[in-house]
Protein backbone atom coordinates (compact mmCIF):
# COMPACT_ATOMS: atom_id res chain seq x y z
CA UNK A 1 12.28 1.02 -22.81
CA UNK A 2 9.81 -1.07 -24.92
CA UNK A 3 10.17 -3.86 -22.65
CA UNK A 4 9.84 -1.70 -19.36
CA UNK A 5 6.42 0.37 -20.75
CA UNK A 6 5.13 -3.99 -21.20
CA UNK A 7 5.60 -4.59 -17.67
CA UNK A 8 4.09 -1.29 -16.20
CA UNK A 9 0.26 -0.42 -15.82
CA UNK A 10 0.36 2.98 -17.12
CA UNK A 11 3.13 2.99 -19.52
CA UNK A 12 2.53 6.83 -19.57
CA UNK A 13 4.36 6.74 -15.91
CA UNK A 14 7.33 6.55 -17.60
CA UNK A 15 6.89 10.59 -19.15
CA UNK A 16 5.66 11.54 -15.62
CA UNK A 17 3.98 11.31 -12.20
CA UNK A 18 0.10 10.97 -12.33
CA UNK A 19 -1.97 13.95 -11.01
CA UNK A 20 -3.20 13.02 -7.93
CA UNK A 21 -6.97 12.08 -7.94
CA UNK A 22 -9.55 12.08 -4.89
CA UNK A 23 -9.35 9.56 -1.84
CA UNK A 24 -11.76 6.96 -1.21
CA UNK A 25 -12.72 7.74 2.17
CA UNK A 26 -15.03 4.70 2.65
CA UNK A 27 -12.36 2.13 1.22
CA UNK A 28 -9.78 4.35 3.17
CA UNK A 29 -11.90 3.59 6.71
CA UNK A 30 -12.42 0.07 5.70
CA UNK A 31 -9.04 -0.58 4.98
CA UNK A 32 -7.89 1.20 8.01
CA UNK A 33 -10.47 -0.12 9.98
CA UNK A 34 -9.39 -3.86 9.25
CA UNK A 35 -5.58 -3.03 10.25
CA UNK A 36 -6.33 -2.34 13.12
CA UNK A 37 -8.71 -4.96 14.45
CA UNK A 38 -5.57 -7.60 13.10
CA UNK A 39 -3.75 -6.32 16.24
CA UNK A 40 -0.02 -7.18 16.66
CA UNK A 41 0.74 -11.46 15.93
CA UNK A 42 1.94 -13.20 18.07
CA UNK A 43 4.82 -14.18 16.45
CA UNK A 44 5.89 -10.58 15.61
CA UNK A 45 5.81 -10.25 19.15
CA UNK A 46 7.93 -13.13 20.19
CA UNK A 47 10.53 -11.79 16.81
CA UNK A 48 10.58 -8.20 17.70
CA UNK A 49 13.13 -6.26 19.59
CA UNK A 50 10.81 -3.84 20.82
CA UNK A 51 8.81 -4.30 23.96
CA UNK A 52 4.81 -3.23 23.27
């Protein structure tokens, strides 16, 4: 368990889930905002089974 609670950013995850703490609406838009202006790649399309 030592060695686990090293490799983890909270070691304290390990006793429980965090409490959940307010969104960042602007980062949220931005983030949002930038998925989907990317669009759908080409190459996804050529790979995928589904027609769009």
């Amino acid at each position: 368990q030592n060695n686990l609670a090293a490799q983890m950013a909270n070691p304290a995850d390990l006793i429980g889930p965090r409490k959940q703490s307010d969104i960042d609406a602007e980062n949220r838009g931005a983030v949002i905002d930038v998925y989907r202006a990317r669009g759908i790649s080409d190459e996804f399309l050529g790979n995928s089974e589904m027609t769009y």
